[in-house]
N, C-alpha and C. Protein backbone atom coordinates (compact mmCIF):
# COMPACT_ATOMS: atom_id res chain seq x y z
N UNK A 1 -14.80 14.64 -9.22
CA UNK A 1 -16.10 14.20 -8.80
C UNK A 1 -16.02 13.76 -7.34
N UNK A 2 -16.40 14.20 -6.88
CA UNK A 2 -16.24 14.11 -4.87
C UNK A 2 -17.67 13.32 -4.81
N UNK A 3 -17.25 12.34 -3.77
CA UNK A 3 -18.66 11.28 -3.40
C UNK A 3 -18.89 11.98 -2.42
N UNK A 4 -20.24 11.39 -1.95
CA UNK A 4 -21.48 11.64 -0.92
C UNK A 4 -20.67 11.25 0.32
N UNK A 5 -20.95 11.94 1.55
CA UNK A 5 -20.08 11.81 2.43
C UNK A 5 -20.04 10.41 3.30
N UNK A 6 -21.44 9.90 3.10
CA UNK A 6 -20.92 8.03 3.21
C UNK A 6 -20.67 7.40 2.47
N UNK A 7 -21.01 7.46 1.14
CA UNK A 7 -20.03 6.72 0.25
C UNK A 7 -18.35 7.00 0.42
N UNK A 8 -17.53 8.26 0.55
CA UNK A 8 -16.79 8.65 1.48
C UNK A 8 -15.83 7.42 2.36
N UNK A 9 -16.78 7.71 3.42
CA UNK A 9 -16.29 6.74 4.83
C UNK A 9 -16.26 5.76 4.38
N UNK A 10 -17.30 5.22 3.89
CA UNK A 10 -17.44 3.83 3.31
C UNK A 10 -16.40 3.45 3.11
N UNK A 11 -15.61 3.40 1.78
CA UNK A 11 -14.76 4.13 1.20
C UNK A 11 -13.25 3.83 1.61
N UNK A 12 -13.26 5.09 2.50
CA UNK A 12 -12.51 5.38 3.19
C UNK A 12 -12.13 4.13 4.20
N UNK A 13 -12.75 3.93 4.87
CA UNK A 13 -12.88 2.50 5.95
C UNK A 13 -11.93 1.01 5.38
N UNK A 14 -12.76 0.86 3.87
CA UNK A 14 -12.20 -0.71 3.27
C UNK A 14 -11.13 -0.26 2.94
N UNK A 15 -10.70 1.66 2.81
CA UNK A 15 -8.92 1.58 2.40
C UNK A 15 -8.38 0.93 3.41
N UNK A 16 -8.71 1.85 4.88
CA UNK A 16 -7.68 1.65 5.65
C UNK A 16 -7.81 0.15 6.40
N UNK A 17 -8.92 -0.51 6.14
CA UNK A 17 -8.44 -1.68 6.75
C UNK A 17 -7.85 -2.50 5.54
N UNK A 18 -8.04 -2.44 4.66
CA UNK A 18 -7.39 -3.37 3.59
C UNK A 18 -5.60 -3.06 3.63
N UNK A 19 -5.39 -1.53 3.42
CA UNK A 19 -3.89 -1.31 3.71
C UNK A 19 -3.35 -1.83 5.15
N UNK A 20 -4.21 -1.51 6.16
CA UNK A 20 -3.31 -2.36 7.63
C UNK A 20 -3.75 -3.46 7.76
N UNK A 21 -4.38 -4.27 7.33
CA UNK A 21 -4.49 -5.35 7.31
C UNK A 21 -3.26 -6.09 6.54
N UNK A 22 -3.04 -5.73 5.12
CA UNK A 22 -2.03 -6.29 4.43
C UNK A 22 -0.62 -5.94 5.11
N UNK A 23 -0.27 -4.84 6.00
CA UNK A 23 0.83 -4.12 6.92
C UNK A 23 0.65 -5.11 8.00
N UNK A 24 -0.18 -5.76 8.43
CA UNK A 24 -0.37 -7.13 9.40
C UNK A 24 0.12 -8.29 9.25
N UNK A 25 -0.60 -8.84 7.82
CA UNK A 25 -0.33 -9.84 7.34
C UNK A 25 0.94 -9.93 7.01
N UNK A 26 1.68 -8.62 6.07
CA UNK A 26 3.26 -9.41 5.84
C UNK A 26 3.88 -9.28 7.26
N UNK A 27 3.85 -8.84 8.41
CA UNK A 27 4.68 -8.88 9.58
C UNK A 27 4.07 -10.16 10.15
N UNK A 28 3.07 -11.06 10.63
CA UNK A 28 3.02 -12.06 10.20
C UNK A 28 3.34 -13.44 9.25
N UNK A 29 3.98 -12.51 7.97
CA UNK A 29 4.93 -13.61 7.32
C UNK A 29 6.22 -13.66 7.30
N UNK A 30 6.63 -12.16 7.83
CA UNK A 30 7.96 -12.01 8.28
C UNK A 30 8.63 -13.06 9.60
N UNK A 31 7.19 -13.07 10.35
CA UNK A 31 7.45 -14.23 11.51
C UNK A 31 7.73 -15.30 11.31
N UNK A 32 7.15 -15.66 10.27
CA UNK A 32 7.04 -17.49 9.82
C UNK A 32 8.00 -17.56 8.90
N UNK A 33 8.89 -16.40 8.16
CA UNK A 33 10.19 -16.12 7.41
C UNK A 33 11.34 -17.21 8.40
N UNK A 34 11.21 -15.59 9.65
CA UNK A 34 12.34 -15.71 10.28
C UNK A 34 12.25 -17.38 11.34
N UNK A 35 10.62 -17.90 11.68
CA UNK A 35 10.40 -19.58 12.35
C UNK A 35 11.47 -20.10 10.94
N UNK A 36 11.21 -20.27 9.89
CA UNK A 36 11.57 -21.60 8.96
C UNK A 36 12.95 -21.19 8.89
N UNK A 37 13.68 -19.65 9.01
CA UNK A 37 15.36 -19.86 9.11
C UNK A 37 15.77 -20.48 10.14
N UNK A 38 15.31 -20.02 11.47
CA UNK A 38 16.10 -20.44 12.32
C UNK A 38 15.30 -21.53 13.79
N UNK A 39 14.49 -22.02 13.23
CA UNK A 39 13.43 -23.07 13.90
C UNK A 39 14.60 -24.50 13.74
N UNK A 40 14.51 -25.30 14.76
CA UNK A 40 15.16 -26.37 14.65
C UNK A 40 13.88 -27.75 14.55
N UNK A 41 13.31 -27.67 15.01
CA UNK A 41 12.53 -28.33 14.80
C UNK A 41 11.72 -28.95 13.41
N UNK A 42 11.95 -29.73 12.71
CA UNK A 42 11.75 -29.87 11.09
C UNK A 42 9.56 -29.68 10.76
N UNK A 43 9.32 -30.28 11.75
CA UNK A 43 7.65 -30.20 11.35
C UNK A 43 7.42 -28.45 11.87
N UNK A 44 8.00 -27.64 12.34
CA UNK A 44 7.64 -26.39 12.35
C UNK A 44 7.64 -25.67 11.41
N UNK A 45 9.37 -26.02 10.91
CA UNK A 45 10.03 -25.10 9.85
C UNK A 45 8.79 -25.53 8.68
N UNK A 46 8.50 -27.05 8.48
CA UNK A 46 7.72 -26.96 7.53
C UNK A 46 6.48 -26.44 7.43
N UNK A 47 5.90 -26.58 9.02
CA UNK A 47 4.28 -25.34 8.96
C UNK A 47 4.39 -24.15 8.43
N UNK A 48 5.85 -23.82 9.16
CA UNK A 48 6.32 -21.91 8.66
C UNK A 48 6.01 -21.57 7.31
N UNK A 49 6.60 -22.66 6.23
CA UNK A 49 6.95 -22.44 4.89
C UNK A 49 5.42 -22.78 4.46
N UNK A 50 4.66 -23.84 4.65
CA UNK A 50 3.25 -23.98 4.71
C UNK A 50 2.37 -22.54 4.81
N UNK A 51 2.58 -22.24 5.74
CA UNK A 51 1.53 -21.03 6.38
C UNK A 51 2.17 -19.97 5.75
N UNK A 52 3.09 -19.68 5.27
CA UNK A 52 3.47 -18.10 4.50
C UNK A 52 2.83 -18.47 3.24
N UNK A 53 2.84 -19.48 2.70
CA UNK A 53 2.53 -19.55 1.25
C UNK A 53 0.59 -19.79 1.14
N UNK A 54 0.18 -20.19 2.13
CA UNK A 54 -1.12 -19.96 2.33
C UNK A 54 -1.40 -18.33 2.70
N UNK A 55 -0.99 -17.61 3.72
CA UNK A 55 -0.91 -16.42 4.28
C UNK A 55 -0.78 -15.82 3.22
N UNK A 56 -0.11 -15.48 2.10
CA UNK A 56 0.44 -15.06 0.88
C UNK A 56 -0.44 -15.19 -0.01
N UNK A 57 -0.80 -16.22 -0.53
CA UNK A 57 -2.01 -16.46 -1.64
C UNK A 57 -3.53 -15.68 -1.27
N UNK A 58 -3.62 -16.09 -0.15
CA UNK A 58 -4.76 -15.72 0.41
C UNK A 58 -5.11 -14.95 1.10
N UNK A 59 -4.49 -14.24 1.79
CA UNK A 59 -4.90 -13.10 2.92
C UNK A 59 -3.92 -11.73 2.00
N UNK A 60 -2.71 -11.89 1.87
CA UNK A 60 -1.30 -10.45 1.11
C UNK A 60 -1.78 -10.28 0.04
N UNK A 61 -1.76 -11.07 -1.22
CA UNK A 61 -2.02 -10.48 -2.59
C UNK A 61 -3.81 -10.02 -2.28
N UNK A 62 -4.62 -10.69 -2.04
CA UNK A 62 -5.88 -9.85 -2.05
C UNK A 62 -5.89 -8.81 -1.22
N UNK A 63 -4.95 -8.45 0.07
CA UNK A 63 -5.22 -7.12 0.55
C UNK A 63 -4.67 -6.22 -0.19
N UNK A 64 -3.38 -6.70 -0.82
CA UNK A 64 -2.73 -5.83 -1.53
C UNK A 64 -3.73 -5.10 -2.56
N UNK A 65 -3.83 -5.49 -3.50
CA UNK A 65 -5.19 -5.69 -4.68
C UNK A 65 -6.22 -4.87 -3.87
N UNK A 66 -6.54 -4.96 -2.64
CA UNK A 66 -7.63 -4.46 -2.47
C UNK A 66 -7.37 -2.98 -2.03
N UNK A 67 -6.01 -3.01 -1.35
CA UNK A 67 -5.36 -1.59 -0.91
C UNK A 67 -5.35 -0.64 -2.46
N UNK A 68 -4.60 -1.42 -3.64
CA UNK A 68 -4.67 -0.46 -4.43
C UNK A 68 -6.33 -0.06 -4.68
N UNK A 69 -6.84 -0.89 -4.93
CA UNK A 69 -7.85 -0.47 -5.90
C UNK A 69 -9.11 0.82 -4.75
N UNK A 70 -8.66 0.38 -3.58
CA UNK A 70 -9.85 1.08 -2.87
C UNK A 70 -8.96 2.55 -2.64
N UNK A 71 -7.66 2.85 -2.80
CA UNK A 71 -6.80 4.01 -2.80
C UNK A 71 -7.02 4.69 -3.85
N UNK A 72 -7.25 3.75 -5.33
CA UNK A 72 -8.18 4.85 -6.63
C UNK A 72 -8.95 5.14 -6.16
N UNK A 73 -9.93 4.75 -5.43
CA UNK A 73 -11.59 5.17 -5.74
C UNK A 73 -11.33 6.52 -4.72
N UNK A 74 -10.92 6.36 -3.22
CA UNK A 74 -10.47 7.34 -2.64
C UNK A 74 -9.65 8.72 -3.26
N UNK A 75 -8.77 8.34 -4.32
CA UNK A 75 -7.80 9.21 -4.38
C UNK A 75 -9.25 10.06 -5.68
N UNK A 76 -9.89 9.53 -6.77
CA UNK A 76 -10.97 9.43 -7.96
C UNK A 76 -12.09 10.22 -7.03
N UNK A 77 -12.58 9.84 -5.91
CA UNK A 77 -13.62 10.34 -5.29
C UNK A 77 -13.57 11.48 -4.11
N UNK A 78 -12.03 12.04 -4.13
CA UNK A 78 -12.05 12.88 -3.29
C UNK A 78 -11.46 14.19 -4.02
N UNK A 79 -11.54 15.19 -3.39
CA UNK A 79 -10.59 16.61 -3.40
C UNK A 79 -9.27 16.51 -3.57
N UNK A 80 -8.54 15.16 -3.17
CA UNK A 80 -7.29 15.17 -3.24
C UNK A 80 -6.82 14.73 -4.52
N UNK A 81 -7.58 13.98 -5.28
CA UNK A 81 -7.11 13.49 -6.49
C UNK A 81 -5.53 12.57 -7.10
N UNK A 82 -6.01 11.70 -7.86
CA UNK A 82 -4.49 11.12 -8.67
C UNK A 82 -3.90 11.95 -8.60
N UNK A 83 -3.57 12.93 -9.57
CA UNK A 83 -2.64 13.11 -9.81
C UNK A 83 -1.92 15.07 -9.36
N UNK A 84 -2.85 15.33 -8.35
CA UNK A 84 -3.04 16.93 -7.49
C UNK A 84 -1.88 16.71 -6.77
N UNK A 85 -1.69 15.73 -5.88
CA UNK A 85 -0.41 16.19 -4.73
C UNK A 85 0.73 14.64 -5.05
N UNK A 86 1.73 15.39 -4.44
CA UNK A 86 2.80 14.27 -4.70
C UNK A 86 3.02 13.01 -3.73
N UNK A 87 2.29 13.39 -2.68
CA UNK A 87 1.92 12.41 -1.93
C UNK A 87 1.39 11.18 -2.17
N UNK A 88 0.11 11.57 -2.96
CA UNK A 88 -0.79 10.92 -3.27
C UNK A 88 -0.32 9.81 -4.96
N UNK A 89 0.24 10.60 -5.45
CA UNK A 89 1.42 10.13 -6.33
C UNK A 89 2.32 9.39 -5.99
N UNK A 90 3.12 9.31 -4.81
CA UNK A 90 4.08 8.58 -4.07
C UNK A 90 3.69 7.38 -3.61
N UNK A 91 2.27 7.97 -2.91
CA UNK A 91 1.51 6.14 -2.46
C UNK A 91 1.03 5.61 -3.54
N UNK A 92 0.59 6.03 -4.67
CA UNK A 92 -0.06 5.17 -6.02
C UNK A 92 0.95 4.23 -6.35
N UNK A 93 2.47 4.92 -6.82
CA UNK A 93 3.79 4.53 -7.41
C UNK A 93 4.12 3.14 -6.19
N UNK A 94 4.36 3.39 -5.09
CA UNK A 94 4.56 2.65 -3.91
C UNK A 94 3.79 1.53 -4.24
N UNK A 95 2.51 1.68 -3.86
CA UNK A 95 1.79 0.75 -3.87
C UNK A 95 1.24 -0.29 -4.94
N UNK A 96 1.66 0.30 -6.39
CA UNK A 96 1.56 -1.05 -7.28
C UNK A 96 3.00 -1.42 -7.45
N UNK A 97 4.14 -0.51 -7.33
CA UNK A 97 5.53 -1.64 -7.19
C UNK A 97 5.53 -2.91 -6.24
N UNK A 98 5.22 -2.37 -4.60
CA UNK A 98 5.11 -3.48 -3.74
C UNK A 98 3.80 -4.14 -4.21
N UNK A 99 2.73 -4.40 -4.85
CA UNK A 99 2.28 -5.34 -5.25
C UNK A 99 2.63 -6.21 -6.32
N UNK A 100 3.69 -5.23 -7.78
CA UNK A 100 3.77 -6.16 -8.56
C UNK A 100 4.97 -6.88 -7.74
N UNK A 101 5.99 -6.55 -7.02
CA UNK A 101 7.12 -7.41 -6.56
C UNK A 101 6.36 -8.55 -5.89
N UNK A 102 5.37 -8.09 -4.97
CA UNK A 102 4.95 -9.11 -4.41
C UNK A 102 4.09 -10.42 -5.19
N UNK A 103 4.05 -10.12 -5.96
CA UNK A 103 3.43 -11.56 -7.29
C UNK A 103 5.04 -12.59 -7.56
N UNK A 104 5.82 -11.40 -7.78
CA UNK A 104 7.05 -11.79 -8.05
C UNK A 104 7.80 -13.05 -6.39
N UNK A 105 7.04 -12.12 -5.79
CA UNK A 105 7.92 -12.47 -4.16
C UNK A 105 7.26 -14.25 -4.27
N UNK A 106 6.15 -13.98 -4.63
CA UNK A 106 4.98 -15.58 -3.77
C UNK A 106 6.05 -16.24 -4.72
N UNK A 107 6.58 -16.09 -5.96
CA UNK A 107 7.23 -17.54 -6.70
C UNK A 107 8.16 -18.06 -6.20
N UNK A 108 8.78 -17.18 -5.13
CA UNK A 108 10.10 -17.64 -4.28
C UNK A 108 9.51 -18.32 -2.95
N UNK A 109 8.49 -18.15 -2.41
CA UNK A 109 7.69 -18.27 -1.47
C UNK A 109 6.87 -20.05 -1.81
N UNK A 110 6.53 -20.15 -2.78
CA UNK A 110 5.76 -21.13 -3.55
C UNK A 110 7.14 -22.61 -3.84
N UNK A 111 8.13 -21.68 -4.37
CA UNK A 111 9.59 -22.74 -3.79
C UNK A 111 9.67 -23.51 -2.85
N UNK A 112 9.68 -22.41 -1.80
CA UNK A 112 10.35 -23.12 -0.37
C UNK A 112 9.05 -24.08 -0.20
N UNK A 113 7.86 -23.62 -0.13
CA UNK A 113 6.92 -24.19 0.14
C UNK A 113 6.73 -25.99 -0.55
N UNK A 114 6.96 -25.40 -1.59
CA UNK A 114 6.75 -26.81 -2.47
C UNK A 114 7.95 -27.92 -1.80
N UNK A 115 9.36 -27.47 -2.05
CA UNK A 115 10.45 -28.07 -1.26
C UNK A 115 10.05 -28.34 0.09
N UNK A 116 9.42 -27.85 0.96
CA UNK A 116 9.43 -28.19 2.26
C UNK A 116 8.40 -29.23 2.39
N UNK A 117 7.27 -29.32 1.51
CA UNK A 117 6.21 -30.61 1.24
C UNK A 117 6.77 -31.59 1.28
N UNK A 118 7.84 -31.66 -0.09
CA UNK A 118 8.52 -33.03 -0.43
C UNK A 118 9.51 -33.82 0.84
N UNK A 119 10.22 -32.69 1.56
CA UNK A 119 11.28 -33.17 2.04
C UNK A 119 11.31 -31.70 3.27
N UNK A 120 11.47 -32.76 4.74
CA UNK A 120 12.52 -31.96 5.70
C UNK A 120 13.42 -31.13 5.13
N UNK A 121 13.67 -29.59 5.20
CA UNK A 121 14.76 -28.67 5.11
C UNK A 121 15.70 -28.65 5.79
N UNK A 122 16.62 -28.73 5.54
CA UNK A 122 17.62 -28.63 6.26
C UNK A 122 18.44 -27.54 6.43
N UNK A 123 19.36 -27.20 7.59
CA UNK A 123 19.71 -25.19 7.87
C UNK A 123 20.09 -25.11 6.03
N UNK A 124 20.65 -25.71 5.57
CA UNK A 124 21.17 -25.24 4.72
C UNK A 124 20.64 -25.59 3.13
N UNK A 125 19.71 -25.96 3.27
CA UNK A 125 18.77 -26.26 1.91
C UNK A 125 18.04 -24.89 1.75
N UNK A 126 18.23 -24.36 0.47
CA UNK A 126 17.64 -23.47 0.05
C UNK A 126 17.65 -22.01 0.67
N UNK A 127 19.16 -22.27 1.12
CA UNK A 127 19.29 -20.73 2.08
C UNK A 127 19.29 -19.55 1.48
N UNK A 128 19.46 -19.13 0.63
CA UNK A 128 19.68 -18.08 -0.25
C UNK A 128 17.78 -17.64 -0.03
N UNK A 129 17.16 -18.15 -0.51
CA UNK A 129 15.92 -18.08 -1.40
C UNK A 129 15.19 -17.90 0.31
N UNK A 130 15.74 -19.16 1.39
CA UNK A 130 14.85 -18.94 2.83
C UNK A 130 15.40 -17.09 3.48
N UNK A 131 16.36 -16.51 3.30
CA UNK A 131 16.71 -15.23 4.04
C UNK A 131 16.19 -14.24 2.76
N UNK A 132 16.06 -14.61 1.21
CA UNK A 132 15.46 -13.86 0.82
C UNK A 132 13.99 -13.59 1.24
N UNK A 133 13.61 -14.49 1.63
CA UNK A 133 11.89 -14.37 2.19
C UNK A 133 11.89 -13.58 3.53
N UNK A 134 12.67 -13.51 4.02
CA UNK A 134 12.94 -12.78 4.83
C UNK A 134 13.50 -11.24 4.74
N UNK A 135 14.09 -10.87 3.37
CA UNK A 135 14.19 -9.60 3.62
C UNK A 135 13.22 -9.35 2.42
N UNK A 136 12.84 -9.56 1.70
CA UNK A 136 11.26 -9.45 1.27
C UNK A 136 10.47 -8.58 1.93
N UNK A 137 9.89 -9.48 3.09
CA UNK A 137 9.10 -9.12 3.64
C UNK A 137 9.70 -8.05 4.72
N UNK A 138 10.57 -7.72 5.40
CA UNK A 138 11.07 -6.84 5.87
C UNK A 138 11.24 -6.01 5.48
N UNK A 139 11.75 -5.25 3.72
CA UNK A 139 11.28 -4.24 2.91
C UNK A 139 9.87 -4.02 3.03
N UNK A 140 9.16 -4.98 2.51
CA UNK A 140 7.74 -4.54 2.62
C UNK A 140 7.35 -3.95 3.79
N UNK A 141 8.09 -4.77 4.94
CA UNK A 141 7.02 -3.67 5.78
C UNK A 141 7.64 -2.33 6.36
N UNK A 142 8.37 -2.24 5.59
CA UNK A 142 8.97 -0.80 5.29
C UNK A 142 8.71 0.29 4.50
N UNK A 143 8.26 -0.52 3.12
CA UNK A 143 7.66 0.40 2.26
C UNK A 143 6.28 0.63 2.71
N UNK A 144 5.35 -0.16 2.93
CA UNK A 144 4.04 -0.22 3.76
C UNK A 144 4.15 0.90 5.22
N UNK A 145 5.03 0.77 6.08
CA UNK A 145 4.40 2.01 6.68
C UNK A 145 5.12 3.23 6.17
N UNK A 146 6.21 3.16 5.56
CA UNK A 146 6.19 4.43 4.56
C UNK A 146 4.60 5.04 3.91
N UNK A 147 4.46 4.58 2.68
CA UNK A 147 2.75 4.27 2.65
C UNK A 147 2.11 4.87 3.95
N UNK A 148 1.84 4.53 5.03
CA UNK A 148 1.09 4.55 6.32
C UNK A 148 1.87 6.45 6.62
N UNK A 149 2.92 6.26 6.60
CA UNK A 149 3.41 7.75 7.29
C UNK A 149 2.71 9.30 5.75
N UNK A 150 2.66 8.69 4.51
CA UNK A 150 2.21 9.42 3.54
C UNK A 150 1.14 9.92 4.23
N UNK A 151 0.41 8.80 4.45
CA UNK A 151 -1.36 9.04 4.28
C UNK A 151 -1.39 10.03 5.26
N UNK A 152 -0.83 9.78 6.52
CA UNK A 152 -0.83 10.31 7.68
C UNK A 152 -0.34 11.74 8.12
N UNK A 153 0.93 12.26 7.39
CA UNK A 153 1.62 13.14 7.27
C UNK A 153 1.22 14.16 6.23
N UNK A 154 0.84 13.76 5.11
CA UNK A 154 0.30 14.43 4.01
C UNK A 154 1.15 15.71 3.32
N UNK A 155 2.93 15.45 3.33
CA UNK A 155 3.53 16.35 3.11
C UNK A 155 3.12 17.43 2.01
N UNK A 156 3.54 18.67 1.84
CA UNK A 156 2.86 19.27 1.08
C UNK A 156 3.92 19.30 -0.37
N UNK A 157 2.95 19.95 -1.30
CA UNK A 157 3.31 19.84 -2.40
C UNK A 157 2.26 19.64 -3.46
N UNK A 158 2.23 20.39 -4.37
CA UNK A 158 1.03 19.91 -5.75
C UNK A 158 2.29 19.72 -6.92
N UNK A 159 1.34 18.88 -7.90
CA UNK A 159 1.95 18.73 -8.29
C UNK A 159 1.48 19.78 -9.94
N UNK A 160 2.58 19.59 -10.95
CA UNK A 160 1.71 21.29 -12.44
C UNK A 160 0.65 21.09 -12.57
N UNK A 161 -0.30 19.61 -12.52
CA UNK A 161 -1.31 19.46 -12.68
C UNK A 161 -2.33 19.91 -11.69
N UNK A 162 -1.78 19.50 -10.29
CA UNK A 162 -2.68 20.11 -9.28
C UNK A 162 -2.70 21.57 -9.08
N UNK A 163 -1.04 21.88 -9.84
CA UNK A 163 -1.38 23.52 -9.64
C UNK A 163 -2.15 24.20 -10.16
N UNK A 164 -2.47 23.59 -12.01
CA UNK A 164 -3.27 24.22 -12.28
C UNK A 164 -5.13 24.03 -12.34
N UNK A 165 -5.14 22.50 -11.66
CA UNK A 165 -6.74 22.55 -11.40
C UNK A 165 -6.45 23.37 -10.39
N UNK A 166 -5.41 24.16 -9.26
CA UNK A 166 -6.19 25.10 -8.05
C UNK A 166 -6.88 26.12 -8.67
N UNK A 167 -5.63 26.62 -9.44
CA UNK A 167 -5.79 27.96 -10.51
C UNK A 167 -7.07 27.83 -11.20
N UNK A 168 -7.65 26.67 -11.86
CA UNK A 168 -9.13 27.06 -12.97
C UNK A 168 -9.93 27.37 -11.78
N UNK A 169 -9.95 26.60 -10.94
CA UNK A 169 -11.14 26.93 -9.79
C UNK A 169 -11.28 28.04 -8.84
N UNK A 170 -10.17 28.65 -8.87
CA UNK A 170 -10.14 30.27 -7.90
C UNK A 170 -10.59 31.29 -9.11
N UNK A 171 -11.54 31.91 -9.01
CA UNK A 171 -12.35 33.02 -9.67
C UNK A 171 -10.99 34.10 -10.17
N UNK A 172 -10.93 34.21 -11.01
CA UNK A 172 -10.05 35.44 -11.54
C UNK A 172 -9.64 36.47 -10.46
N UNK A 173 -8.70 36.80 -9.91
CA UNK A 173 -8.35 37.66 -8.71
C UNK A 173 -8.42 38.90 -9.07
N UNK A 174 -8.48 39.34 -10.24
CA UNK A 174 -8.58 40.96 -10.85
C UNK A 174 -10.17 41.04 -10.77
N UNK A 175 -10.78 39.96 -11.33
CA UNK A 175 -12.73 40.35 -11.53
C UNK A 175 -12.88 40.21 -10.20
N UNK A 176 -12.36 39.32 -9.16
CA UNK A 176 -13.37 39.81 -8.03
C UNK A 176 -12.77 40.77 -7.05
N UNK A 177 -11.72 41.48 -7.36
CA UNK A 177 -11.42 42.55 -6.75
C UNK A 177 -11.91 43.68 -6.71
N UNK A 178 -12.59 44.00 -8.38
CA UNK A 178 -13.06 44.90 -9.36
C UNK A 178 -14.55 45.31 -8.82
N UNK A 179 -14.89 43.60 -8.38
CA UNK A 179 -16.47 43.84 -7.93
C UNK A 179 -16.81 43.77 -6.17
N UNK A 180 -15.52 43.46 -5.64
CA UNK A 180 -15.28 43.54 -4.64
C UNK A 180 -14.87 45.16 -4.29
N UNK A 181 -14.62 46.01 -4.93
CA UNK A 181 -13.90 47.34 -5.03
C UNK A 181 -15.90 47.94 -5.21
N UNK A 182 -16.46 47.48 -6.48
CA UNK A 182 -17.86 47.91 -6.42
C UNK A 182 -18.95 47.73 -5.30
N UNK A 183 -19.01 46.82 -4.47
CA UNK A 183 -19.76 46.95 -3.76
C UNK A 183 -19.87 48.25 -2.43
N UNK A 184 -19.07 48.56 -2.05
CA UNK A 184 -19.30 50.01 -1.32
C UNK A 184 -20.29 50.97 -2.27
N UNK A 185 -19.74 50.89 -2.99
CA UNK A 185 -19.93 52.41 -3.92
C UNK A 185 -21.90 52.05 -4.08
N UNK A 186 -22.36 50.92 -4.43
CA UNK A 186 -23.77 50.65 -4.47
C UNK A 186 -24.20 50.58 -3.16
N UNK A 187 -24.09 50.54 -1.97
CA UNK A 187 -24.67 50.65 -0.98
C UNK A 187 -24.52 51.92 -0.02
């Protein structure tokens, strides 16, 4: 079912700002990762851990959420379809792993945060869990413009399913040869 060509853009538009927006936001929390490892200053480190876990609740999981869901309607409302090219398959798969990890990610995120409320961090309080937030988000924004190079690149490939919606929709190649072969002969 292919939409109307502004419903379309429409569409089209809240994907791509919802996906680079959320490709914004975690390199933005990657920043405030890497302030709370290696910030000396104790009221920073604690804004850092503050502001990722706000940044995170509020701006990452809803773009995320919003990247998938506006990538169905796109992938549902266009020619390209779920489940036609492997591309399009690759960013679906992509894109709800890095969202469910990222539900997973905020509880480590929601840690530091909570710890850094109660009490000054210190280099070595909670180091494990502070450089995991950091390569977290540094995957992510790896898998994210992976994601970004899909959309963009559009390698080729169908997939049996897309091969055979091409196949129902191309007219029998023997009947229109047959009547393609007839038309001289009537004129």
């Amino acid at each position: 079912m292919a939409m109307p060509p502004g419903i379309r853009k429409l569409a089209l538009t809240a994907h791509v700002a919802s996906s680079v927006g959320w490709l914004g936001s975690v390199a933005a929390f990657l920043a405030l990762a890497v302030i709370g490892v290696s910030g000396q200053e104790p009221q920073r480190v604690r804004g850092a851990y503050f502001g990722m876990a706000a940044v995170g609740w509020y701006v990452i999981v809803p773009l995320a959420f919003a990247s998938l869901l506006t990538g169905l309607v796109q992938s549902l409302g266009t020619t390209w379809g779920l489940f036609r090219h492997y591309w399009v398959l690759a960013k679906l798969v992509l894109t709800a792993l890095a969202t469910f990890l990222l539900l997973l990610h905020m509880q480590v995120a929601d840690r530091v945060s909570a710890t850094a409320a109660r009490r000054d961090l210190a280099a070595s309080d909670l180091n494990g869990l502070r450089i995991q937030l950091i390569a977290d988000a540094a995957a992510a924004v790896v898998l994210l413009l992976t994601t970004t190079a899909l959309s963009i690149y559009k390698p080729r490939g169908v997939t049996p399913y897309g091969w055979r919606a091409q196949q129902a929709h191309r007219p029998d190649r023997q009947a229109q040869a047959e009547r393609d072969a007839e038309l001289p002969a009537r004129a």
